[in-house]
PDB file of N, CA and C in Angstrom:
ATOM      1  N   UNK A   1       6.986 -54.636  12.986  1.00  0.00           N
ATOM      2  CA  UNK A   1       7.569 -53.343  13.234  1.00  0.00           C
ATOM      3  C   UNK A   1       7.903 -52.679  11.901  1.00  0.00           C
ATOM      4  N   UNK A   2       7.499 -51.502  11.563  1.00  0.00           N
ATOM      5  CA  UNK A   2       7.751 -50.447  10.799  1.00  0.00           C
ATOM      6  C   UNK A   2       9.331 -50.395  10.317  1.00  0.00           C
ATOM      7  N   UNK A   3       9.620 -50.361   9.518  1.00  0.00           N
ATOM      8  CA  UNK A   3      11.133 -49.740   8.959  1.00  0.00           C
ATOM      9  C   UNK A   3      11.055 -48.659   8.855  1.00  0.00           C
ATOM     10  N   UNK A   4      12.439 -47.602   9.217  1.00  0.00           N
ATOM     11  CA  UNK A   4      12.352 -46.452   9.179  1.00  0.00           C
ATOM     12  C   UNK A   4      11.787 -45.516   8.116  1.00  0.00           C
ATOM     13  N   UNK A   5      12.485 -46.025   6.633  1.00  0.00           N
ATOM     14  CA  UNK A   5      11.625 -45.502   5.771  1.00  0.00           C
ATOM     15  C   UNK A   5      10.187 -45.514   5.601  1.00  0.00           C
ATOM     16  N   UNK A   6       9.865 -46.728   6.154  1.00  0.00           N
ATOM     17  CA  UNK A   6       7.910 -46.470   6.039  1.00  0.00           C
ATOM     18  C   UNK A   6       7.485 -45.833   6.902  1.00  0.00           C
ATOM     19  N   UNK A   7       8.308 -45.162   8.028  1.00  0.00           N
ATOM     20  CA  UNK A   7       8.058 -44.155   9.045  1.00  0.00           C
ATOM     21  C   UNK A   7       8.004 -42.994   8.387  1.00  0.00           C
ATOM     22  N   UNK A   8       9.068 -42.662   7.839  1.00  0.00           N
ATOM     23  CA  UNK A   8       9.321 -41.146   7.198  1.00  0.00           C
ATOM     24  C   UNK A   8       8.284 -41.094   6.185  1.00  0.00           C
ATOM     25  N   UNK A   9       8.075 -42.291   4.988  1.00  0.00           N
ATOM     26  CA  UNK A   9       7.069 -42.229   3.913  1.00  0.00           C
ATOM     27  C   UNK A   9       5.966 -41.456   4.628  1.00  0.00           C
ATOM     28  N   UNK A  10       5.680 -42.090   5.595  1.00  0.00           N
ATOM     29  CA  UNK A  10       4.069 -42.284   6.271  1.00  0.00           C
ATOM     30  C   UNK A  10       4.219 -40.418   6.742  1.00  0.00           C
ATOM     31  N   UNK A  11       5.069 -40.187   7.311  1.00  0.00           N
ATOM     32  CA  UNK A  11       5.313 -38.255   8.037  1.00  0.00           C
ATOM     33  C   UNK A  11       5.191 -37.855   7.012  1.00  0.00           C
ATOM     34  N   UNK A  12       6.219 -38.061   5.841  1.00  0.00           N
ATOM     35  CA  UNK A  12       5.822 -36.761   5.201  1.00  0.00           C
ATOM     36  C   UNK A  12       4.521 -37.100   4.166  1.00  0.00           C
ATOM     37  N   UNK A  13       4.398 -38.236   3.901  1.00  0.00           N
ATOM     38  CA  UNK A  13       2.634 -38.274   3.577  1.00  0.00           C
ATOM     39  C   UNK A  13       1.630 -36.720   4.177  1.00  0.00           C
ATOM     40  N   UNK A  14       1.789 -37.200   5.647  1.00  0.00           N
ATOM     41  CA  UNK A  14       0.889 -36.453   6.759  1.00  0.00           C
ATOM     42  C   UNK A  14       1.259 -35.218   6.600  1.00  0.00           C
ATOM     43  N   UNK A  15       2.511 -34.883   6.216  1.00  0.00           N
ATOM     44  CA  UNK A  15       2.797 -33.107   6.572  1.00  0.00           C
ATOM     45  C   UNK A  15       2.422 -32.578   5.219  1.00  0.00           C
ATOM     46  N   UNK A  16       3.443 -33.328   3.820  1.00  0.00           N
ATOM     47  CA  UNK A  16       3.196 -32.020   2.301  1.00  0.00           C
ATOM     48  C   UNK A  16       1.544 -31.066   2.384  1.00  0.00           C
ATOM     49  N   UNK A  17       0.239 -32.070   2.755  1.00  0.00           N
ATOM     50  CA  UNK A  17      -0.567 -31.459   2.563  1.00  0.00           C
ATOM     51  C   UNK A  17      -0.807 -30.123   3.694  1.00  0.00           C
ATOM     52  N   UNK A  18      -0.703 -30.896   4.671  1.00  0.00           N
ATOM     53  CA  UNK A  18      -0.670 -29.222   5.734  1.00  0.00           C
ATOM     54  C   UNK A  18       0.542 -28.384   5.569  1.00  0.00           C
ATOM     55  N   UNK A  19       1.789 -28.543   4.921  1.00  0.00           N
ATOM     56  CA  UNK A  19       2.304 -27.254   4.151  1.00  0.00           C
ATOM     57  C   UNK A  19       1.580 -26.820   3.187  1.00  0.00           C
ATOM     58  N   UNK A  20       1.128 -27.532   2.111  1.00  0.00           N
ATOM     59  CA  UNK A  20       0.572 -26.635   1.207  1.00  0.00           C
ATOM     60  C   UNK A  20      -0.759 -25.581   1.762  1.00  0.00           C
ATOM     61  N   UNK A  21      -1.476 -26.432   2.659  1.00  0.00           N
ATOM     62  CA  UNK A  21      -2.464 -25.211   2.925  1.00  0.00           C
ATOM     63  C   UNK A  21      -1.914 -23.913   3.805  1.00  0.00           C
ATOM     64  N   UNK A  22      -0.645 -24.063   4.134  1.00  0.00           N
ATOM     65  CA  UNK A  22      -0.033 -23.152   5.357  1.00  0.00           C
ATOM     66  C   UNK A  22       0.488 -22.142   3.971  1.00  0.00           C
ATOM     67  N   UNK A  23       1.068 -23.125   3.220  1.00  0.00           N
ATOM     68  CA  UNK A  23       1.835 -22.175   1.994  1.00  0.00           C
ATOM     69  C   UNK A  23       0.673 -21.069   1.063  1.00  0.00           C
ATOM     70  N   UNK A  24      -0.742 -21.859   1.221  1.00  0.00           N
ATOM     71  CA  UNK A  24      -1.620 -21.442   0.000  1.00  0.00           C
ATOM     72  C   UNK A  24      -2.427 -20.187   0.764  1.00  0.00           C
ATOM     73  N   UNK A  25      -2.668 -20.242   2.192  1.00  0.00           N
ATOM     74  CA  UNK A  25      -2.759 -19.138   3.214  1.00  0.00           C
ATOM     75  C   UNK A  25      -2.311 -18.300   3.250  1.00  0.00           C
ATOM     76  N   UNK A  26      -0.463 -18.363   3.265  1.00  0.00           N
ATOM     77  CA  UNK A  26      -0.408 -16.969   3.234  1.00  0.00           C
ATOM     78  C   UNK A  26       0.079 -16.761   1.960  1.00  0.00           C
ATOM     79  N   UNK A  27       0.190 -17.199   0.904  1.00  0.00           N
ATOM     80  CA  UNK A  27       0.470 -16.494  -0.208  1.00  0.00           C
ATOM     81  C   UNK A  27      -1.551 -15.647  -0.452  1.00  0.00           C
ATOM     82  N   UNK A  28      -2.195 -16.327  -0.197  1.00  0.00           N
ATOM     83  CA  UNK A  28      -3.326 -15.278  -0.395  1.00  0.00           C
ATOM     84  C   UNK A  28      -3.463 -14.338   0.346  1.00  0.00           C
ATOM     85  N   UNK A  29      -3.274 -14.234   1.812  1.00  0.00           N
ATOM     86  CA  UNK A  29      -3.119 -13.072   2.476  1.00  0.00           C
ATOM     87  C   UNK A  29      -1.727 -11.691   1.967  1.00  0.00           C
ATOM     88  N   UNK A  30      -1.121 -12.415   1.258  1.00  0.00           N
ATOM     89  CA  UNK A  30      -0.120 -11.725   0.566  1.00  0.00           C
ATOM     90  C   UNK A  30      -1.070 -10.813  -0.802  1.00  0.00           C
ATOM     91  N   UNK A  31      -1.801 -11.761  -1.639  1.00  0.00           N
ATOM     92  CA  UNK A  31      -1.926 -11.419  -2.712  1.00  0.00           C
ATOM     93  C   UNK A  31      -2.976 -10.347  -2.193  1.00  0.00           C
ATOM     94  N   UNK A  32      -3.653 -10.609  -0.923  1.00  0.00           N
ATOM     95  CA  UNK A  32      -5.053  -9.763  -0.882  1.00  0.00           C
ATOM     96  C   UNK A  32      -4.477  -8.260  -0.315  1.00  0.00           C
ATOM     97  N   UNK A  33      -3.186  -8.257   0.238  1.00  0.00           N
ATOM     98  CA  UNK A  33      -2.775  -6.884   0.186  1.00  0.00           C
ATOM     99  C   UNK A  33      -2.649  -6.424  -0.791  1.00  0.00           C
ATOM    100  N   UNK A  34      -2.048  -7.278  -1.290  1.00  0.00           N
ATOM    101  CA  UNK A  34      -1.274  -6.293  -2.551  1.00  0.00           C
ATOM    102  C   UNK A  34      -2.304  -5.737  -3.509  1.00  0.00           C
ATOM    103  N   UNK A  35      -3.558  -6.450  -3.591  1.00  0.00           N
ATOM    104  CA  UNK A  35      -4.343  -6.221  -4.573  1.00  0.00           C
ATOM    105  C   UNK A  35      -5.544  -5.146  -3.842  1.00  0.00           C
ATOM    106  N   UNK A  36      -5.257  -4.922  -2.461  1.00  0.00           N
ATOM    107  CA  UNK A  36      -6.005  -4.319  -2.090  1.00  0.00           C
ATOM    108  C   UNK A  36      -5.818  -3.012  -2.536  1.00  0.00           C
ATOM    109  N   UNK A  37      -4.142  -2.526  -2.359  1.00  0.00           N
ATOM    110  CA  UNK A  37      -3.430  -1.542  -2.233  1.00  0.00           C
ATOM    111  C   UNK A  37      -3.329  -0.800  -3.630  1.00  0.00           C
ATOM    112  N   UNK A  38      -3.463  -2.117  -4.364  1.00  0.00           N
ATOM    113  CA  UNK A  38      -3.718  -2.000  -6.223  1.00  0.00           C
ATOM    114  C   UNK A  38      -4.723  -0.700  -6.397  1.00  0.00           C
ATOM    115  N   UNK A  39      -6.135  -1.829  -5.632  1.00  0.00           N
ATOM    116  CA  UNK A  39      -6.934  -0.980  -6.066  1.00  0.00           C
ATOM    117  C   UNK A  39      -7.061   0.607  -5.481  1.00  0.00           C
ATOM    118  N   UNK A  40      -6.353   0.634  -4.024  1.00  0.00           N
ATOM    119  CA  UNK A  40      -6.537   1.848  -3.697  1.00  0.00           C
ATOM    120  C   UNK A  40      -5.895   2.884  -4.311  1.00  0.00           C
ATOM    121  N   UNK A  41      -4.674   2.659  -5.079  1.00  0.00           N
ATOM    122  CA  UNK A  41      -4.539   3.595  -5.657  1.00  0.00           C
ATOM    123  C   UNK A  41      -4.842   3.958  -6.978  1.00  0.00           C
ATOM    124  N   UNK A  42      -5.724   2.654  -7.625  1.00  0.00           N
ATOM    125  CA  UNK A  42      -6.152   2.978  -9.267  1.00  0.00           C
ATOM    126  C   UNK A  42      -7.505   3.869  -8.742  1.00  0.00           C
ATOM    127  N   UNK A  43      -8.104   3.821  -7.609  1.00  0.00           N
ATOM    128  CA  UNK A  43      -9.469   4.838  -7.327  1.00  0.00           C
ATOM    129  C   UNK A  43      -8.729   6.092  -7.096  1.00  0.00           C
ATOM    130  N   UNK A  44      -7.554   6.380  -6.469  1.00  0.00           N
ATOM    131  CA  UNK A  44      -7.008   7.142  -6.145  1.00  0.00           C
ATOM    132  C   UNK A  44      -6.276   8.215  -7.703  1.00  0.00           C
ATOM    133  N   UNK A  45      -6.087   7.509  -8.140  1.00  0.00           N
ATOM    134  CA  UNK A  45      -5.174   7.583  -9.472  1.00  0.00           C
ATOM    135  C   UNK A  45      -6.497   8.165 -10.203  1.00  0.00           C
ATOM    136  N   UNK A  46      -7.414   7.441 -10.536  1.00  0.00           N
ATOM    137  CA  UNK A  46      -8.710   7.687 -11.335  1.00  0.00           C
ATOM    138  C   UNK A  46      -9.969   9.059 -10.890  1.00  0.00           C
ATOM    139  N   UNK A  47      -9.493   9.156  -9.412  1.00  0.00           N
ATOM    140  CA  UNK A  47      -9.997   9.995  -9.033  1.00  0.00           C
ATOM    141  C   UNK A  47     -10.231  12.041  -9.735  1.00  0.00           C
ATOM    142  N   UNK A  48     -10.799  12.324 -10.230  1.00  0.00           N
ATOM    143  CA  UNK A  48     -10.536  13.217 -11.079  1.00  0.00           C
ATOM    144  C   UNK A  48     -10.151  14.591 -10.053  1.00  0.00           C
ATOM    145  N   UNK A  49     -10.628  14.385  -8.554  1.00  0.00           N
ATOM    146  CA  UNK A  49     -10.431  15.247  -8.152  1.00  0.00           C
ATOM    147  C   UNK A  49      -9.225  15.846  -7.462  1.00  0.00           C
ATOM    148  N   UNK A  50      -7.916  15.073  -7.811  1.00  0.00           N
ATOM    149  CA  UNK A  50      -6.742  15.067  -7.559  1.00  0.00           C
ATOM    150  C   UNK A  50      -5.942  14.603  -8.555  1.00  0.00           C
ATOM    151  N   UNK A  51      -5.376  15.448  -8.918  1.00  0.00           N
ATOM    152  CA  UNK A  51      -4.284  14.697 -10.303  1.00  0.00           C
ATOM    153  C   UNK A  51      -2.646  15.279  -9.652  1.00  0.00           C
ATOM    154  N   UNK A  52      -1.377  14.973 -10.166  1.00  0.00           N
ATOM    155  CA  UNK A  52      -0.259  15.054 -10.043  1.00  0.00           C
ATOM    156  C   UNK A  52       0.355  16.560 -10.280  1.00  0.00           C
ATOM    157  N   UNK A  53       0.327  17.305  -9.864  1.00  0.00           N
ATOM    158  CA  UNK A  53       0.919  18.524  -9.829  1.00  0.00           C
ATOM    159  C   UNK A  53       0.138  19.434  -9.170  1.00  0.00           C
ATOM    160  N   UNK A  54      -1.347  19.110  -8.488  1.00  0.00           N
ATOM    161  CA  UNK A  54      -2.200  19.786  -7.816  1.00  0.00           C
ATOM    162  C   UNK A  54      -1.119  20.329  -6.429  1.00  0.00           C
ATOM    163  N   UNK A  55      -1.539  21.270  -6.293  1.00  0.00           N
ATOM    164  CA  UNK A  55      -1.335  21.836  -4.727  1.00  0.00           C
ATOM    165  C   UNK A  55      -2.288  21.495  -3.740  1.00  0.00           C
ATOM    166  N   UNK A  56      -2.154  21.200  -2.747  1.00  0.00           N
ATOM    167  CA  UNK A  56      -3.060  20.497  -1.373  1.00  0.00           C
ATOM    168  C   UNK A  56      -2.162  21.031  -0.046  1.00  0.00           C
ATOM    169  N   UNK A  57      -3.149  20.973   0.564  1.00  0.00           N
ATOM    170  CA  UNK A  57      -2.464  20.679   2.275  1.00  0.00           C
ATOM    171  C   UNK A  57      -2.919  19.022   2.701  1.00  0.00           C
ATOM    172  N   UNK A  58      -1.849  18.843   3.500  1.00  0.00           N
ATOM    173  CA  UNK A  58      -1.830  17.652   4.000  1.00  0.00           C
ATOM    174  C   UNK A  58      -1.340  17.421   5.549  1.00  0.00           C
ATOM    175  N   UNK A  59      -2.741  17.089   5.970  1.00  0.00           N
ATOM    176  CA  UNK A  59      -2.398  16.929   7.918  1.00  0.00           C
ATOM    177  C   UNK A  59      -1.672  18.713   8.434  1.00  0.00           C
ATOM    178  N   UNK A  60      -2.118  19.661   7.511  1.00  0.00           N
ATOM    179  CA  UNK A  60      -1.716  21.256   7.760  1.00  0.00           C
ATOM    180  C   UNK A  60      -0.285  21.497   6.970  1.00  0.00           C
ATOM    181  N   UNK A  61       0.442  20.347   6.470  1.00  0.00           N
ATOM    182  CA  UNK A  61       1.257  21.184   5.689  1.00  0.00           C
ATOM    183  C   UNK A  61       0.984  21.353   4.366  1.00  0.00           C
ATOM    184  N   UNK A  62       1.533  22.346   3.896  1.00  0.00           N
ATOM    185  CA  UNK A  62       1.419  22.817   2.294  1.00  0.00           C
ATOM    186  C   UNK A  62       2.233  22.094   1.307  1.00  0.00           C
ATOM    187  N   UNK A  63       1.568  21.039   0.347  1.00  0.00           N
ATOM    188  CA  UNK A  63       2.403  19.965  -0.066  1.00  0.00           C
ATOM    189  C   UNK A  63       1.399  20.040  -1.663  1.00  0.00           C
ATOM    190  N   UNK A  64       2.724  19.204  -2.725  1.00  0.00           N
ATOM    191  CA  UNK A  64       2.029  19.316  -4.159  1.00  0.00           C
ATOM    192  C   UNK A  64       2.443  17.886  -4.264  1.00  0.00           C
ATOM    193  N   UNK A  65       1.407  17.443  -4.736  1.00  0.00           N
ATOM    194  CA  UNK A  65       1.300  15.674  -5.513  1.00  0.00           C
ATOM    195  C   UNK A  65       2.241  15.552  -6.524  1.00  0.00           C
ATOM    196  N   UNK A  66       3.230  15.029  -6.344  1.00  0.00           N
ATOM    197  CA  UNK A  66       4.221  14.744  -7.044  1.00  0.00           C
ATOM    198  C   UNK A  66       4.110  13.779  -7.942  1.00  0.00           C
ATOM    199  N   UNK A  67       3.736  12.221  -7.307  1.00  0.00           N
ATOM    200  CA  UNK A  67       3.338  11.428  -8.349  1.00  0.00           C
ATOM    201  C   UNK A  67       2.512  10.405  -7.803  1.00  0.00           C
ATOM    202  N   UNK A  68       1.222   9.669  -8.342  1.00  0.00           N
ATOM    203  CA  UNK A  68       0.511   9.082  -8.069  1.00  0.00           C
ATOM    204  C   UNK A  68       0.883   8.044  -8.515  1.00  0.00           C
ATOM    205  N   UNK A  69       1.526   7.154  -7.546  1.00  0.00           N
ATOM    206  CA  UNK A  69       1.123   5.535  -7.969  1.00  0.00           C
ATOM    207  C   UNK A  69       0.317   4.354  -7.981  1.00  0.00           C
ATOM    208  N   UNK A  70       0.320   3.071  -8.251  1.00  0.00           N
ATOM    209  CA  UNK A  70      -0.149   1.950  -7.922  1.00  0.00           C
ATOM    210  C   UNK A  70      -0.693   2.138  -6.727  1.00  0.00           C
ATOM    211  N   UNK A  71       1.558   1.783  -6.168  1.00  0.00           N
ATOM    212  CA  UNK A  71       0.609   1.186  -4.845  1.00  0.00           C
ATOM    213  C   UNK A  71       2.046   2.420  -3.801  1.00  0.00           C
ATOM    214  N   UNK A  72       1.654   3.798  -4.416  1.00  0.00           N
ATOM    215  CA  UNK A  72       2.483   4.699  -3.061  1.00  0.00           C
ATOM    216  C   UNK A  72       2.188   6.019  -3.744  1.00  0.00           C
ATOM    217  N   UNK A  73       1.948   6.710  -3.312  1.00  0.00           N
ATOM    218  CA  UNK A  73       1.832   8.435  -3.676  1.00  0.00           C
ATOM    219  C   UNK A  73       2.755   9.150  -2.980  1.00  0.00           C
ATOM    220  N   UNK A  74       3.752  10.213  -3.687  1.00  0.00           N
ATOM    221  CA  UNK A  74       4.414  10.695  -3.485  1.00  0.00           C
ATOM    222  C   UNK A  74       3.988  12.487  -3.575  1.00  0.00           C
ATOM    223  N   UNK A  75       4.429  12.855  -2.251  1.00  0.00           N
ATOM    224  CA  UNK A  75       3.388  14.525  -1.843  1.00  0.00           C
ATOM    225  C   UNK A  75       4.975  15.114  -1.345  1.00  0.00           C
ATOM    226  N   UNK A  76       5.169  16.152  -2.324  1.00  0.00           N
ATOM    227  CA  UNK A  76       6.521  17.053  -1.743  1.00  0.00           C
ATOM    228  C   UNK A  76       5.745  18.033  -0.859  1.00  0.00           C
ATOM    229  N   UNK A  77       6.151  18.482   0.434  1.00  0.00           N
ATOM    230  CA  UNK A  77       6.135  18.872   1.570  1.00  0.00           C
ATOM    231  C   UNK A  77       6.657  19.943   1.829  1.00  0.00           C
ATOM    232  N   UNK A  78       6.295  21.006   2.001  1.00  0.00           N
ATOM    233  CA  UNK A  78       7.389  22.200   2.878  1.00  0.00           C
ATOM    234  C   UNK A  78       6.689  22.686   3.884  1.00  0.00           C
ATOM    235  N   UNK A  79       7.571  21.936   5.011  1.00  0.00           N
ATOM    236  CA  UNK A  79       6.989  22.470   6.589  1.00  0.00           C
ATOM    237  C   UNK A  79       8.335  23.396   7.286  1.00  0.00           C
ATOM    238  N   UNK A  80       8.187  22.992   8.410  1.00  0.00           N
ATOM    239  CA  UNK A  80       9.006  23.719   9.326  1.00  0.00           C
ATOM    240  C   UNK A  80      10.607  23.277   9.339  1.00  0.00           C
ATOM    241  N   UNK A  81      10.341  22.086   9.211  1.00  0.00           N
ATOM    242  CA  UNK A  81      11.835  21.087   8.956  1.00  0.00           C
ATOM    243  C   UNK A  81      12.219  21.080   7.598  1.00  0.00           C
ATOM    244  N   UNK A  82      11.918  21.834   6.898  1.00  0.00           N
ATOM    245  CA  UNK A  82      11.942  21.997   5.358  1.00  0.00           C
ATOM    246  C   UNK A  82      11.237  21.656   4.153  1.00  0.00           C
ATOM    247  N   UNK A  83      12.066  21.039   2.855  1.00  0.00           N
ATOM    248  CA  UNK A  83      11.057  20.729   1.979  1.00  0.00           C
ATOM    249  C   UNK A  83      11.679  19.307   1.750  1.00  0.00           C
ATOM    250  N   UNK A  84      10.321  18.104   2.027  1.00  0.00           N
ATOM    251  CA  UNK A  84      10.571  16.922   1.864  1.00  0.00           C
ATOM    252  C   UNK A  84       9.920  16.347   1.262  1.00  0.00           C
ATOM    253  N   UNK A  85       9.859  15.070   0.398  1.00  0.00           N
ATOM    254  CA  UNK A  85       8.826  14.159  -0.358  1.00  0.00           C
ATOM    255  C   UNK A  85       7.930  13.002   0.759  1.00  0.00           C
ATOM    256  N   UNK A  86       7.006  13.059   0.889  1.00  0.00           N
ATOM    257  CA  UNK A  86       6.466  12.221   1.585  1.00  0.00           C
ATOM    258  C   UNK A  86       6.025  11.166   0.986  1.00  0.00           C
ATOM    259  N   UNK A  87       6.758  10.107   1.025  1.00  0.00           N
ATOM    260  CA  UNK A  87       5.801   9.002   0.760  1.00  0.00           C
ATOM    261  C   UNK A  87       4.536   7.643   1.131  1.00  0.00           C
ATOM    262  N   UNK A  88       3.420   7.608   0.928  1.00  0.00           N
ATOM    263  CA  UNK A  88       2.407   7.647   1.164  1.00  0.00           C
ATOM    264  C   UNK A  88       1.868   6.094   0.518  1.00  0.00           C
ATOM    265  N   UNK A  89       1.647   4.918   1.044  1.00  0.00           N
ATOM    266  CA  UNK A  89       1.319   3.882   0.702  1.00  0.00           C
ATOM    267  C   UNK A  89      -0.345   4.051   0.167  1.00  0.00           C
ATOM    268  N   UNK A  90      -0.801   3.845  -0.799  1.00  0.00           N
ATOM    269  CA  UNK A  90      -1.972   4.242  -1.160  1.00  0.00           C
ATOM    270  C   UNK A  90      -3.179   3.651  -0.319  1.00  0.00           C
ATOM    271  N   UNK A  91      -2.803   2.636   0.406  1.00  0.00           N
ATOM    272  CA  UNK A  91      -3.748   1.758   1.383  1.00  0.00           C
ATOM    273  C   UNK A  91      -4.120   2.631   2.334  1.00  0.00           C
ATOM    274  N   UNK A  92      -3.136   4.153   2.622  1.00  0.00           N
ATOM    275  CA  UNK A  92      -3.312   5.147   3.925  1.00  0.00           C
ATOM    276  C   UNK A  92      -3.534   6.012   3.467  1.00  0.00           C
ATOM    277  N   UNK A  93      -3.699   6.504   1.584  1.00  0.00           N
ATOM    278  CA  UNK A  93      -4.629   7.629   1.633  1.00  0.00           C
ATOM    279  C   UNK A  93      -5.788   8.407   2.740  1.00  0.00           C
ATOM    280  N   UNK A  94      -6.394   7.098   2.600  1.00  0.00           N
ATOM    281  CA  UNK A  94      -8.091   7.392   2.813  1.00  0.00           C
ATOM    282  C   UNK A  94      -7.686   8.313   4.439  1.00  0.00           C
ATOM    283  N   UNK A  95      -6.436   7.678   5.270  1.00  0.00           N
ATOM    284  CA  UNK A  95      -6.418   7.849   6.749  1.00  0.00           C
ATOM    285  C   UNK A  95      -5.947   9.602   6.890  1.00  0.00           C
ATOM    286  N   UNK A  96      -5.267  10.198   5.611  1.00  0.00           N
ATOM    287  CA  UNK A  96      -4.997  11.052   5.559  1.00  0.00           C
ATOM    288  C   UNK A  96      -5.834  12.445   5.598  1.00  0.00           C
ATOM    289  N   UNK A  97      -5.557  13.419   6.277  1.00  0.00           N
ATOM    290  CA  UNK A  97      -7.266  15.065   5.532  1.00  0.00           C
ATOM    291  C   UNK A  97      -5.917  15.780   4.269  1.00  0.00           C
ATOM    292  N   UNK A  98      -6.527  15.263   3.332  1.00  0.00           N
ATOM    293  CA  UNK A  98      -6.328  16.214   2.334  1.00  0.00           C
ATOM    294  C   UNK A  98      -6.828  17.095   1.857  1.00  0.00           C
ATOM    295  N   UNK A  99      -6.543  18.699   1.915  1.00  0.00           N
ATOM    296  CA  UNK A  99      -7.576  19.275   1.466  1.00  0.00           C
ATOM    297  C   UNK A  99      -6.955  19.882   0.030  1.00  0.00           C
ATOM    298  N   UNK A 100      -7.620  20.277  -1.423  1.00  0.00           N
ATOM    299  CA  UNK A 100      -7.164  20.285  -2.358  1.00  0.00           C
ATOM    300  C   UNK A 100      -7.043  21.985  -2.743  1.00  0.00           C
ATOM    301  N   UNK A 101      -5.472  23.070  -2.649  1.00  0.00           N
ATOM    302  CA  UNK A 101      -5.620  24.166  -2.664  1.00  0.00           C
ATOM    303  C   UNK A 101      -6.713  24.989  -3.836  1.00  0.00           C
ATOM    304  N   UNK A 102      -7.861  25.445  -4.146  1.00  0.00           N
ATOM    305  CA  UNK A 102      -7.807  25.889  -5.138  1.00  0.00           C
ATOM    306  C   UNK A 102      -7.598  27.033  -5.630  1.00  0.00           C
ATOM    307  N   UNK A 103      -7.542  28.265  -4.524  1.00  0.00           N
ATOM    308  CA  UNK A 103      -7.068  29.358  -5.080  1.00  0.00           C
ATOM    309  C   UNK A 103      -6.313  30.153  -3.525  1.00  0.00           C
ATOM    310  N   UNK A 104      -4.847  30.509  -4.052  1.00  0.00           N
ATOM    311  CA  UNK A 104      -4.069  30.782  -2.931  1.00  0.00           C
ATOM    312  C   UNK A 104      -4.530  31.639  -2.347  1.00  0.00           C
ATOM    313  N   UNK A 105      -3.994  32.212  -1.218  1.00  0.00           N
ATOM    314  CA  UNK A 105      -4.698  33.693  -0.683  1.00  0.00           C
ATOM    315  C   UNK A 105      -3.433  35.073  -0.909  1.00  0.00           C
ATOM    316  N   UNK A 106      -4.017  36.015  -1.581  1.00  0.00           N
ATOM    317  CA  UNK A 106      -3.313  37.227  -1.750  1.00  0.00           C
ATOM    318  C   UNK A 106      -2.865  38.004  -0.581  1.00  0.00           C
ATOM    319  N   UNK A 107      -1.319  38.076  -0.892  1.00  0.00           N
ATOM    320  CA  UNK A 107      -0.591  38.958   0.089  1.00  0.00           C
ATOM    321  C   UNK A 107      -0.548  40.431   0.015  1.00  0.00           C
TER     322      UNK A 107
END
C-alpha cells in the first residue's frame, strides 16, 4: 500500500504538466489579442489616409480624430446628445464607415 505522500508525489506529478499547457494556452490566446490589436492600429496609425486632427463622419456623426493609438483611437463627437470623445478599440476600426471630411459644404 502506497503512503500518502507517494500519493500526492504521484498527483501532482500528473497535474504540473496539464497546468502548464492550460497556463501556456491561454497566455497565448492573450498575447494573440493583444498583438492582434497592436497591429490594427500600427496599419491604422500608418495609414496615410487618416491622421489625428482630420475631420470625418462616423456611423453619421460629425467627429475629428483626436488621437490615434496602439491599441484605441480616440474620435471627439458632436451629435445630438452633445460633444463626446468616443473611444474606439483599434481591433473595431475596420467594423466602423468612416468617411474622411474633405471639404465642408458652404452656408
Amino acid at each position: 500500500m502506497q503512503s500518502l505522500d507517494q500519493i500526492s508525489l504521484d498527483l501532482t506529478t500528473a497535474l504540473v504538466p496539464l497546468m502548464a499547457i492550460f497556463l501556456s494556452l491561454g497566455l497565448g490566446f492573450l498575447l494573440k489579442d493583444l498583438l492582434a490589436n497592436f497591429i490594427n492600429g500600427l496599419k491604422f496609425k500608418l495609414d496615410p489616409s487618416f491622421n489625428e486632427g482630420d475631420k470625418c463622419i462616423i456611423d453619421g456623426d460629425k467627429s475629428v480624430i483626436v488621437k490615434i493609438g496602439l491599441y484605441e483611437t480616440v474620435f471627439s463627437i458632436s451629435n445630438g446628445r452633445g460633444h463626446v470623445w468616443r473611444y474606439v478599440p483599434n481591433e473595431r476600426i475596420k467594423f466602423l464607415k468612416i468617411e474622411k471630411v474633405i471639404e465642408e459644404p458652404k452656408e
